[in-house]
C-alpha atoms as a PDB file:
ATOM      1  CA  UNK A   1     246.460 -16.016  -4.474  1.00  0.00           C
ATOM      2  CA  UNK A   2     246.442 -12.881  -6.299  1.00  0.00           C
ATOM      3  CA  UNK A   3     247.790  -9.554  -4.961  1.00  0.00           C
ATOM      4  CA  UNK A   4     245.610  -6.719  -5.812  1.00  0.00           C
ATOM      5  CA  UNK A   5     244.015  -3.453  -4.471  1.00  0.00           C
ATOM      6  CA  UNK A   6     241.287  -1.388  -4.882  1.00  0.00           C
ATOM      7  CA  UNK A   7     239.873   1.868  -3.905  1.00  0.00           C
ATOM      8  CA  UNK A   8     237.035   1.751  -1.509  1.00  0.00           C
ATOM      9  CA  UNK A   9     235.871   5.479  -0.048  1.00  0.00           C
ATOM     10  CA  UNK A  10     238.821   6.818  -1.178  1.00  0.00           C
ATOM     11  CA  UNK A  11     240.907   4.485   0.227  1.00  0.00           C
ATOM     12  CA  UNK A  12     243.474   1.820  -1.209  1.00  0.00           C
ATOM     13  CA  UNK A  13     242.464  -1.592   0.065  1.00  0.00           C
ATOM     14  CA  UNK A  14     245.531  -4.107  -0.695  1.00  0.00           C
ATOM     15  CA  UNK A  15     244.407  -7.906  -0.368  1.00  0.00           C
ATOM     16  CA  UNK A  16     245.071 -10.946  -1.456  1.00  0.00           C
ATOM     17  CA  UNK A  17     242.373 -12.961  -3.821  1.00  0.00           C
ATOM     18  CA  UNK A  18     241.582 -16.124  -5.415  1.00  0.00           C
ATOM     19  CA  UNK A  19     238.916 -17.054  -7.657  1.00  0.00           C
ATOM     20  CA  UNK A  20     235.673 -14.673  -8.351  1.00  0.00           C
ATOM     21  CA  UNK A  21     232.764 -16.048  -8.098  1.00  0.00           C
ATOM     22  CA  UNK A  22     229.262 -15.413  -6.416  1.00  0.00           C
ATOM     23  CA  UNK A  23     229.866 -16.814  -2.963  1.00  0.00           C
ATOM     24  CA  UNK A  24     233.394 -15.827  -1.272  1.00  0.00           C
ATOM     25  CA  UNK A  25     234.986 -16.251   2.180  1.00  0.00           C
ATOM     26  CA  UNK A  26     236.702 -12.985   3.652  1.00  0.00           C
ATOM     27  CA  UNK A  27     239.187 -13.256   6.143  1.00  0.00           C
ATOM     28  CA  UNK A  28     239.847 -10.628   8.475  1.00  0.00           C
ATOM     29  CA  UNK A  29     242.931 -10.259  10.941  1.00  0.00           C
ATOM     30  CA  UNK A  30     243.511  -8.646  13.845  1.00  0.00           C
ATOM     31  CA  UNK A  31     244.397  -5.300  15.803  1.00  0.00           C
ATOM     32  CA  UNK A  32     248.010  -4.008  14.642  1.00  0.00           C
ATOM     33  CA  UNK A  33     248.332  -7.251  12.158  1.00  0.00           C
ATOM     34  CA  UNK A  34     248.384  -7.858   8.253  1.00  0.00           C
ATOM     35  CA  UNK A  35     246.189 -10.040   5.671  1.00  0.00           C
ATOM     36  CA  UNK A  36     249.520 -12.745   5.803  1.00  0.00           C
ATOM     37  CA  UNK A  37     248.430 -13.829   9.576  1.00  0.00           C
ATOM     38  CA  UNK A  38     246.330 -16.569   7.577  1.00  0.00           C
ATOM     39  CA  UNK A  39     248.728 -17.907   4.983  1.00  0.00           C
ATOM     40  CA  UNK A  40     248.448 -21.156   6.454  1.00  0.00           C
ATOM     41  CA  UNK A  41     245.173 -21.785   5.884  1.00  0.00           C
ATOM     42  CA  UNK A  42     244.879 -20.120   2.128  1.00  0.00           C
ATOM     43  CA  UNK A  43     246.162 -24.040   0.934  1.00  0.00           C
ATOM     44  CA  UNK A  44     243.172 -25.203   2.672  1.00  0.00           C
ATOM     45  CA  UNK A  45     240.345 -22.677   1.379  1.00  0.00           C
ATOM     46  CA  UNK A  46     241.638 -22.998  -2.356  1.00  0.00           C
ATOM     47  CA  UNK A  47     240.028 -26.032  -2.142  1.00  0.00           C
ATOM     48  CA  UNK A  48     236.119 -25.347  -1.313  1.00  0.00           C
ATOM     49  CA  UNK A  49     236.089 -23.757  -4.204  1.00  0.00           C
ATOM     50  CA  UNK A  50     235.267 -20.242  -2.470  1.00  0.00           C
ATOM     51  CA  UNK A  51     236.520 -17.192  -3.967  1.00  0.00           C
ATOM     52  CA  UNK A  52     238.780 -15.995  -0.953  1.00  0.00           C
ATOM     53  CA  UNK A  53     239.351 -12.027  -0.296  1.00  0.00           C
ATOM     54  CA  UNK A  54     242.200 -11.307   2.354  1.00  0.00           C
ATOM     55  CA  UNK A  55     242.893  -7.503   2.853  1.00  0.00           C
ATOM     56  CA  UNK A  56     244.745  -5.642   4.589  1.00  0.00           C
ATOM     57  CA  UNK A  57     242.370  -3.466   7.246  1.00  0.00           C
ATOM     58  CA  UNK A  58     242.804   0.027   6.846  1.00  0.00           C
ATOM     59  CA  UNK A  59     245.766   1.498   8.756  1.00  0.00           C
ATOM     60  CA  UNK A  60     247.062  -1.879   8.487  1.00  0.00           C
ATOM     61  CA  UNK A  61     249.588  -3.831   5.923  1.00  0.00           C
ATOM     62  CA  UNK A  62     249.318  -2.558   2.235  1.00  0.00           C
ATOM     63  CA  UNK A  63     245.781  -0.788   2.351  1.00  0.00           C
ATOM     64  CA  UNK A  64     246.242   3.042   2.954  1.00  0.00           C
ATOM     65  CA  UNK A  65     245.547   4.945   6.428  1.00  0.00           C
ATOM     66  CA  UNK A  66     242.560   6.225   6.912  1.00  0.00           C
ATOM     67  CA  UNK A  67     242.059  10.759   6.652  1.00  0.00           C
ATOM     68  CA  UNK A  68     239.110  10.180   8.703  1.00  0.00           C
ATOM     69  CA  UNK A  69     240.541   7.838  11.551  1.00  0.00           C
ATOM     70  CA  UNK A  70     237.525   8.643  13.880  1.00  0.00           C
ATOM     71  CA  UNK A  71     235.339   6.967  11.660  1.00  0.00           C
ATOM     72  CA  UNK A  72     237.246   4.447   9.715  1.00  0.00           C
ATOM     73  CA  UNK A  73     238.564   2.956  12.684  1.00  0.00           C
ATOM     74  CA  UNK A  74     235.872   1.808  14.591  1.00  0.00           C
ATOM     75  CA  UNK A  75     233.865  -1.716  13.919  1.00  0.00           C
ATOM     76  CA  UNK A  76     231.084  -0.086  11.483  1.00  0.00           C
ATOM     77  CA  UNK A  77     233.540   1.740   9.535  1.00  0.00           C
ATOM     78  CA  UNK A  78     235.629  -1.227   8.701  1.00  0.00           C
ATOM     79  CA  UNK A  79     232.749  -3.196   8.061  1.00  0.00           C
ATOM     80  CA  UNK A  80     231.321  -0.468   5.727  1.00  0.00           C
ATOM     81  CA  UNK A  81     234.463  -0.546   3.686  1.00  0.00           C
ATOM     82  CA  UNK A  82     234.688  -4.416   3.966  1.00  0.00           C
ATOM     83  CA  UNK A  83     231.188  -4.871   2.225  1.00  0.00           C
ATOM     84  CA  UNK A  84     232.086  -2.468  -0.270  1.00  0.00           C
ATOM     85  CA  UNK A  85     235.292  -4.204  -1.029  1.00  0.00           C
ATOM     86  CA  UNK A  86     232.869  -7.604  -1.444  1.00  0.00           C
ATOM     87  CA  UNK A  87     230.210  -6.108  -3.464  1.00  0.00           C
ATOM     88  CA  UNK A  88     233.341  -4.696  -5.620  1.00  0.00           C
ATOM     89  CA  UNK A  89     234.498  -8.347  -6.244  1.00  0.00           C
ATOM     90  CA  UNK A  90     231.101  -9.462  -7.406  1.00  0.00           C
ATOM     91  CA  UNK A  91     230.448 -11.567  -4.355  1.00  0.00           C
ATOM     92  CA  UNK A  92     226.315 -11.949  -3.331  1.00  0.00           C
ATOM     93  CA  UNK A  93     226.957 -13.910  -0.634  1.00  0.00           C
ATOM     94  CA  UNK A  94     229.938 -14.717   1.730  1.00  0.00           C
ATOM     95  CA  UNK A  95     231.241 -16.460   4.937  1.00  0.00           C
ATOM     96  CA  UNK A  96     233.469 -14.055   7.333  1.00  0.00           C
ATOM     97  CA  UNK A  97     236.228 -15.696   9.283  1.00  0.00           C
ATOM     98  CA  UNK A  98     237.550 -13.014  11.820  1.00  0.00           C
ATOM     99  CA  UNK A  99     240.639 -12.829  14.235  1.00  0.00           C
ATOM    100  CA  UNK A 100     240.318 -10.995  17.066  1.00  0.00           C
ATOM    101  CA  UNK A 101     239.570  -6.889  16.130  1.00  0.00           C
ATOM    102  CA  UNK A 102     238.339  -9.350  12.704  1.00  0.00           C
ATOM    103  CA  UNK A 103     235.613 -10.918  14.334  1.00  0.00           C
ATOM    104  CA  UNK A 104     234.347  -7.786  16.062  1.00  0.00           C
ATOM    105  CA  UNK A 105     234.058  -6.339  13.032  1.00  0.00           C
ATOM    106  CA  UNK A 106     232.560  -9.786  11.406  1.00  0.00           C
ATOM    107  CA  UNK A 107     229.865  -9.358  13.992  1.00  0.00           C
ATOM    108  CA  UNK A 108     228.854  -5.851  13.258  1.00  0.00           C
ATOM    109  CA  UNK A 109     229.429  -7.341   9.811  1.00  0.00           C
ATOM    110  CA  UNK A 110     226.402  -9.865  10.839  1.00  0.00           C
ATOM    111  CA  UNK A 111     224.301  -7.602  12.034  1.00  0.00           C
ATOM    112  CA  UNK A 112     224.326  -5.080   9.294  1.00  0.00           C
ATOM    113  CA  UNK A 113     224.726  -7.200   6.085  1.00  0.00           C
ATOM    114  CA  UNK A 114     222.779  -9.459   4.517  1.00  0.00           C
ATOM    115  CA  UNK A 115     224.980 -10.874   2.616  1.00  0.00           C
ATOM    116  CA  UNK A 116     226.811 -12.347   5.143  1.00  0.00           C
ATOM    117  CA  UNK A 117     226.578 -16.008   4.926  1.00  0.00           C
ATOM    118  CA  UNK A 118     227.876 -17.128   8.186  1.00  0.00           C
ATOM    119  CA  UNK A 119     230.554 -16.303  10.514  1.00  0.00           C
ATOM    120  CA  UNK A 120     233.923 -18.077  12.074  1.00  0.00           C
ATOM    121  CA  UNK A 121     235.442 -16.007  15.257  1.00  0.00           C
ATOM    122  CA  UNK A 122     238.535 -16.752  16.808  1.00  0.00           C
ATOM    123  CA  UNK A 123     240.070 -14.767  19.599  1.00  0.00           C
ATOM    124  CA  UNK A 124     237.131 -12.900  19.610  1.00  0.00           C
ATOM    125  CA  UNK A 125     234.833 -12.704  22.709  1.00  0.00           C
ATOM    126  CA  UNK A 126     231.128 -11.116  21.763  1.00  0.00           C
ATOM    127  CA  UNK A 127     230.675  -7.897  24.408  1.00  0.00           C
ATOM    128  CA  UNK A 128     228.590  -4.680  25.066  1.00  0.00           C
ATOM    129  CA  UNK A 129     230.210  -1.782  23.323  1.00  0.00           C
ATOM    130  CA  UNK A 130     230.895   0.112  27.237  1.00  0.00           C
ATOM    131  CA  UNK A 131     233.718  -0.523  29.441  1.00  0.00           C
ATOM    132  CA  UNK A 132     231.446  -2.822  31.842  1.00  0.00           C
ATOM    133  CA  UNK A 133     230.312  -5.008  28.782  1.00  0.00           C
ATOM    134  CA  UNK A 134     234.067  -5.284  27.633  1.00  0.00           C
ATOM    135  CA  UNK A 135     235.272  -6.346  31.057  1.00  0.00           C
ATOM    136  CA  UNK A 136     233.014  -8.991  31.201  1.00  0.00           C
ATOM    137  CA  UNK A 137     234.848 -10.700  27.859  1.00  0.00           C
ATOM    138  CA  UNK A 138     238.484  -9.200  28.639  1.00  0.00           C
ATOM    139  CA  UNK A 139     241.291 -10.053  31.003  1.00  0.00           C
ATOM    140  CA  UNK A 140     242.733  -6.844  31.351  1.00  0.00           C
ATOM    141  CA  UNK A 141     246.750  -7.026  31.600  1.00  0.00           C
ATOM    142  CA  UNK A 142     249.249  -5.068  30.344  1.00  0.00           C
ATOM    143  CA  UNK A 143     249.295  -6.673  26.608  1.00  0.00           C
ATOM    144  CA  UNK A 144     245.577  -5.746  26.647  1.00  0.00           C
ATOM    145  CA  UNK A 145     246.350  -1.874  27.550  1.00  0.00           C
ATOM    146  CA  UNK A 146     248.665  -1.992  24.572  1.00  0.00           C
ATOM    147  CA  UNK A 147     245.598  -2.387  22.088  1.00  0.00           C
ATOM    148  CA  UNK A 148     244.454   1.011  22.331  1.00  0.00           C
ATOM    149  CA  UNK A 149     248.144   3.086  22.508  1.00  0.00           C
ATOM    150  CA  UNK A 150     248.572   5.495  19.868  1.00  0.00           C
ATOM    151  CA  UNK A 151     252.191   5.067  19.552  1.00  0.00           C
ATOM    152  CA  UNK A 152     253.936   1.914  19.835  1.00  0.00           C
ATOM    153  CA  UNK A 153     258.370   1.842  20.905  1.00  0.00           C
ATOM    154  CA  UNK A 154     259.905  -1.011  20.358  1.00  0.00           C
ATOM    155  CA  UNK A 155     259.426  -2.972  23.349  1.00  0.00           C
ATOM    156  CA  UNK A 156     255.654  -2.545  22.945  1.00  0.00           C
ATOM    157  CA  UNK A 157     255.664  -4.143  19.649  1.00  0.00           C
ATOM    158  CA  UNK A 158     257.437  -7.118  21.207  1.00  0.00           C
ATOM    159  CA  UNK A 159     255.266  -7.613  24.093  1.00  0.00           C
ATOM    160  CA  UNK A 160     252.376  -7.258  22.029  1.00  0.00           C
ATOM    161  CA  UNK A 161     253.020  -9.497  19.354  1.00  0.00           C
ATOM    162  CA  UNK A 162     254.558 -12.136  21.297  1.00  0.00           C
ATOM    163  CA  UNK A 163     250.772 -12.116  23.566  1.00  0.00           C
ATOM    164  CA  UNK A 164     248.975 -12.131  19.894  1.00  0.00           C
ATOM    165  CA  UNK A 165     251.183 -15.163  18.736  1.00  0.00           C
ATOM    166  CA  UNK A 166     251.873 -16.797  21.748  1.00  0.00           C
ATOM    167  CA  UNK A 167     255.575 -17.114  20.386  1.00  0.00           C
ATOM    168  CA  UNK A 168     258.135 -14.790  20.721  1.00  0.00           C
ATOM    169  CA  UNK A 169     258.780 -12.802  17.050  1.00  0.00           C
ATOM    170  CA  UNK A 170     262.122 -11.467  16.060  1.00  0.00           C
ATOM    171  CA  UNK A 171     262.539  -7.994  14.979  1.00  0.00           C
ATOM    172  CA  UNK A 172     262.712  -8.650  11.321  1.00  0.00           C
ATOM    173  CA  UNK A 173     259.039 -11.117  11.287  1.00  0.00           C
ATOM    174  CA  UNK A 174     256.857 -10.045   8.866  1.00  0.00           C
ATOM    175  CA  UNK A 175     254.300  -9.785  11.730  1.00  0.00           C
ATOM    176  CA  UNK A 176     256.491  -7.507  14.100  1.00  0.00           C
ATOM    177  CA  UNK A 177     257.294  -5.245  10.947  1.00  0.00           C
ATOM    178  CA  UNK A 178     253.420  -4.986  10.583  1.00  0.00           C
ATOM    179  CA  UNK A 179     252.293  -4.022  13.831  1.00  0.00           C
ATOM    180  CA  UNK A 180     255.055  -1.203  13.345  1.00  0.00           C
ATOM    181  CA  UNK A 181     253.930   0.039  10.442  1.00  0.00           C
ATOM    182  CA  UNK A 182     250.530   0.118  11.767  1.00  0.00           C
ATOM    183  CA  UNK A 183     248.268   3.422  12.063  1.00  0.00           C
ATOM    184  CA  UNK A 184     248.059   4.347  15.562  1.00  0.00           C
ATOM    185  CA  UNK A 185     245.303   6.011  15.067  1.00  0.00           C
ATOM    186  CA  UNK A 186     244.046   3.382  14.224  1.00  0.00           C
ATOM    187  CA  UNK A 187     244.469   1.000  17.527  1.00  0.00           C
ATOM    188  CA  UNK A 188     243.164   4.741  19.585  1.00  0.00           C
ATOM    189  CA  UNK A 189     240.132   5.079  17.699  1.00  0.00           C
ATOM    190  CA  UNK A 190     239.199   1.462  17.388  1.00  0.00           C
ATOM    191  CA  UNK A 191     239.239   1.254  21.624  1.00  0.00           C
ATOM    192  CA  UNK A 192     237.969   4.397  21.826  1.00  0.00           C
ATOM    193  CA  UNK A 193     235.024   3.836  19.451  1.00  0.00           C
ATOM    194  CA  UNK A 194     234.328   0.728  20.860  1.00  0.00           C
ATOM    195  CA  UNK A 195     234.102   1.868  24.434  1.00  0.00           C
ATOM    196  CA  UNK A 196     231.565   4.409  23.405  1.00  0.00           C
ATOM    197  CA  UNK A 197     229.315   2.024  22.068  1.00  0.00           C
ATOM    198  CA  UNK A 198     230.271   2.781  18.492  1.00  0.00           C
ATOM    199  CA  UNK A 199     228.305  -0.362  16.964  1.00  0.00           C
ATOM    200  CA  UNK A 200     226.223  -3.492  17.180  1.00  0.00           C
ATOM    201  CA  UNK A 201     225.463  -4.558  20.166  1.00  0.00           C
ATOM    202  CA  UNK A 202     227.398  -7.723  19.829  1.00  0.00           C
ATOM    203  CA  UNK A 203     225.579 -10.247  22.394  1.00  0.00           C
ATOM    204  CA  UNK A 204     222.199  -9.058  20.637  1.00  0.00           C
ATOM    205  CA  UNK A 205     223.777  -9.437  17.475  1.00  0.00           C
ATOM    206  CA  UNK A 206     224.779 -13.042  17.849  1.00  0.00           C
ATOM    207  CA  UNK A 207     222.108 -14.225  20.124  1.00  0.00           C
ATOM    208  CA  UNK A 208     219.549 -13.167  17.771  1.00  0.00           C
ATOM    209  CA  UNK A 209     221.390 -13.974  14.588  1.00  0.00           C
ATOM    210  CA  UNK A 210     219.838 -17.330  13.196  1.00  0.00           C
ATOM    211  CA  UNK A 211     222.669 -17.658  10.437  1.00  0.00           C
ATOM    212  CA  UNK A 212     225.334 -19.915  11.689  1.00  0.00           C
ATOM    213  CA  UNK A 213     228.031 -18.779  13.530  1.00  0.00           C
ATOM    214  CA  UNK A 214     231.171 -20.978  14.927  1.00  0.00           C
ATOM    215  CA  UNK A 215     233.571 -20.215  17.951  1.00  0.00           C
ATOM    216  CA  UNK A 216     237.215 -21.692  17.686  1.00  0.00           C
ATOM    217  CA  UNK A 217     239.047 -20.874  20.542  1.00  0.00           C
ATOM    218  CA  UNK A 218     242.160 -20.911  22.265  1.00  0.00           C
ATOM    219  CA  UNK A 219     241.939 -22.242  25.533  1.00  0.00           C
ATOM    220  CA  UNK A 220     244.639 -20.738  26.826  1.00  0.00           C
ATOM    221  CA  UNK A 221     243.735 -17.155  24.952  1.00  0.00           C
ATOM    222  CA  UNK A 222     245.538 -14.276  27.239  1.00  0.00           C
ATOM    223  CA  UNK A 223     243.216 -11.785  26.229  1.00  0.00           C
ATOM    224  CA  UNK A 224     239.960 -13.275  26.656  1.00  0.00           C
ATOM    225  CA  UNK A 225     237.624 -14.799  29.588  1.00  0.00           C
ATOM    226  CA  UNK A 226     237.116 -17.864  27.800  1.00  0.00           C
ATOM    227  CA  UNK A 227     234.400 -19.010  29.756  1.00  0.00           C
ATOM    228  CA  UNK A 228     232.592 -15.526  29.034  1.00  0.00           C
ATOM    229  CA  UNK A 229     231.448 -17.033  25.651  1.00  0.00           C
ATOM    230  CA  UNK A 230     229.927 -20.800  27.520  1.00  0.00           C
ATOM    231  CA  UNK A 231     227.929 -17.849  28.807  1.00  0.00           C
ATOM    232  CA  UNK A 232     226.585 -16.442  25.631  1.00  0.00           C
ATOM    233  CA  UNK A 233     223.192 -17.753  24.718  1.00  0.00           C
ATOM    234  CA  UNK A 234     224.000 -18.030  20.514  1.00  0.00           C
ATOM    235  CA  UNK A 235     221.311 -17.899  18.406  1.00  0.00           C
ATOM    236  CA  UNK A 236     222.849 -20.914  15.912  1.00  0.00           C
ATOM    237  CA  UNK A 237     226.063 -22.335  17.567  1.00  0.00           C
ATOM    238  CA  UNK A 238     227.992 -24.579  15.272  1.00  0.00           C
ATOM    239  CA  UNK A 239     227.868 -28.098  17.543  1.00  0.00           C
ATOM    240  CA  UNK A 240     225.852 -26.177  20.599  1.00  0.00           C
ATOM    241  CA  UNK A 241     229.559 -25.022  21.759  1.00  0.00           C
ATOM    242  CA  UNK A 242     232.521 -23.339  21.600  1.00  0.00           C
ATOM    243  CA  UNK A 243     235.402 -25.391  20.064  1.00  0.00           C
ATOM    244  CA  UNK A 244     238.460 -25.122  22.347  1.00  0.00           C
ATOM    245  CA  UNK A 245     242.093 -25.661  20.771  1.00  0.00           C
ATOM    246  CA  UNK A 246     245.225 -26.051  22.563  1.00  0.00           C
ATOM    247  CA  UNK A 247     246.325 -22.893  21.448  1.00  0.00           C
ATOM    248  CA  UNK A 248     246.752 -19.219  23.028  1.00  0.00           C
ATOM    249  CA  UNK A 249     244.869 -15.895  21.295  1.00  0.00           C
ATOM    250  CA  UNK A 250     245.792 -17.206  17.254  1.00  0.00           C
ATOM    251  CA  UNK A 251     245.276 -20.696  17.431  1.00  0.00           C
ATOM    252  CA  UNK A 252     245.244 -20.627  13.620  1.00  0.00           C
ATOM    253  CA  UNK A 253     248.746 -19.472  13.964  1.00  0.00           C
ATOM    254  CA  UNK A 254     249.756 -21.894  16.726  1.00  0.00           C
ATOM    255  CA  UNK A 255     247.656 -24.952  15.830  1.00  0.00           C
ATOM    256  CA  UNK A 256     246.833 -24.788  12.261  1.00  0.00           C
ATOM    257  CA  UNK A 257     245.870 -28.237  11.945  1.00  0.00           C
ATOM    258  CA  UNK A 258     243.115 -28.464  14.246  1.00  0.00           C
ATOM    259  CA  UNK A 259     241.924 -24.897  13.600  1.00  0.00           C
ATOM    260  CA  UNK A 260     241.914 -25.952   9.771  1.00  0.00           C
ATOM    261  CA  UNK A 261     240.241 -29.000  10.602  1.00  0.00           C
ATOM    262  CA  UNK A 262     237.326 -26.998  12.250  1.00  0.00           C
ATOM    263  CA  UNK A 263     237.266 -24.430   9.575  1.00  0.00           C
ATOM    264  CA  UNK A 264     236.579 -26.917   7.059  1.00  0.00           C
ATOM    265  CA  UNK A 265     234.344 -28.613   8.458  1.00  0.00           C
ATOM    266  CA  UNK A 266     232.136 -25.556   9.320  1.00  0.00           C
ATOM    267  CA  UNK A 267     232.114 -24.306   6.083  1.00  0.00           C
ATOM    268  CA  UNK A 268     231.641 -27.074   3.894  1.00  0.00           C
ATOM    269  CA  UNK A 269     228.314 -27.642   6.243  1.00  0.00           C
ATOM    270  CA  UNK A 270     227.094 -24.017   5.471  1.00  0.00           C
END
C-alpha cells in the first residue's frame, strides 16, 4: 500500500492505495478514527486483485479539516468528496466497505452514486435521519453521547475508544492518538447533520437498493440494537441475513478472521 494524497474541494485527502485499475474497493472508518483501523485486512484485499483506496475522512488522520465543517461533515458531504476522490483514481466502478460513521456514509454513498458496486457495513445500523429514526438503531449510553462532543479531554478519548474497540487502548495507540487529533467539528456537525435529516433516507435507501449489500455484525456491538437490522426489509441481503460475529462494535478489529472470511467471500461473489 501506497501513501498518497490528493486535493479534493480544496481539501487534502491522505489515503492509502494499491493498484489502479477500473474497479476498486474503498474502505471507510469510523467517527473520531483513521484509514489504519483496517490494516488487518489490506493482506487480504491485495489479493482480489481490487485496486484498494483507504483515506483518511476529513477532520480525521492525515486528510486536512474541513473550512466548511457544516457541510463537509455530514453523510452527503463526505460522500461527495469520497466519489470525487474515486473518480480521481480512475475507478468506474467500486465496492464500499464502511465502519460505523463509514457505512452511513457508504449508504448515502448507495443512494447517490452509481458507481457504487455494492456495499459491506459493519457497526452500522441503517436509520431515519431524526432523533426517533436514530433511536430505533441506537442504544443510547454514555459512549454514544460522546459521538457528537465537540471537544474531547482525555478521559473521553479513553472511554470512547475503548467502546469502539472493545479493548482498552493505551495513551500512545495509534488509534487513541487519532481520535485526539480529530476535528471536533467534525463529530458536532456529523450528529448534528444527521439528526436534521441531512441525507438519504437510509431504510429507503437500502430497502430499495437492488445492488448487493452485506451486514457483518458484532453481536455484542454496544452502540447498536442489533436486532434493529433483522428488522430491516433489504432490498438484496447477502445470504437473506445479517452475519453475526463474536465481536463488539469493530469486529474487524476484534475478530479479523471471521470478518475477513465474510469479506471475501462477499466480494469475490459480486
Amino acid at each position: 500500500m501506497i501513501l498518497r494524497d490528493c486535493s479534493i474541494e480544496g481539501l487534502r485527502i491522505q489515503f492509502l492505495h494499491h493498484r489502479a485499475g477500473r474497479v476498486g474497493a474503498l474502505l471507510i472508518h469510523g467517527n473520531s478514527s483513521c484509514k489504519e483501523v483496517f490494516v488487518k485486512q489490506q493482506e487480504k484485499l491485495r489479493r482480489t486483485g481490487l485496486g484498494i483506496v483507504v483515506p483518511d475522512l476529513p477532520g480525521h488522520g492525515g486528510s486536512d479539516d474541513s473550512k466548511r465543517p457544516s457541510q463537509t461533515y455530514s453523510f452527503p458531504g463526505y460522500a461527495r468528496v469520497l466519489g470525487s476522490l474515486m473518480r480521481r483514481l480512475g475507478y468506474s466502478s467500486f465496492h464500499v466497505l464502511g465502519w460505523s460513521l463509514g457505512g452511513h456514509i457508504g449508504i448515502e454513498m448507495l443512494a447517490s452514486d452509481p458507481a457504487v458496486r455494492s456495499l459491506l457495513i459493519t457497526g452500522t445500523p441503517p436509520v431515519r435521519l431524526n432523533p426517533a429514526g436514530v433511536a430505533e438503531g441506537f442504544r443510547w449510553t454514555g459512549a454514544t453521547a460522546l459521538a457528537g462532543r465537540k471537544h474531547f479531554k482525555p478521559e473521553d478519548v479513553r472511554r470512547y475508544t475503548s467502546a469502539m474497540m472493545g479493548t482498552r487502548l493505551t495513551d500512545h495507540h495509534h488509534l487513541a492518538r487519532m481520535a485526539r487529533r480529530t476535528d471536533g467539528n467534525a463529530r458536532f456537525w456529523m450528529v448534528a447533520n444527521g439528526m436534521a435529516g441531512r441525507g438519504a433516507d437510509q431504510l429507503d435507501a437500502v430497502s430499495k437498493s437492488e445492488r448487493p449489500i452485506a451486514v457483518v455484525q458484532g453481536a455484542d456491538d454496544p452502540f447498536l440494537r442489533v436486532d434493529h437490522l433483522s428488522r430491516i426489509p433489504f432490498g438484496n441481503l447477502w445470504q437473506g441475513r445479517p452475519v453475526l460475529i463474536d465481536a463488539g462494535h469493530a469486529p474487524h478489529w476484534q475478530s479479523p478472521k471471521a470478518f475477513n472470511q465474510a469479506m471475501m467471500e462477499f466480494l469475490i461473489t459480486h
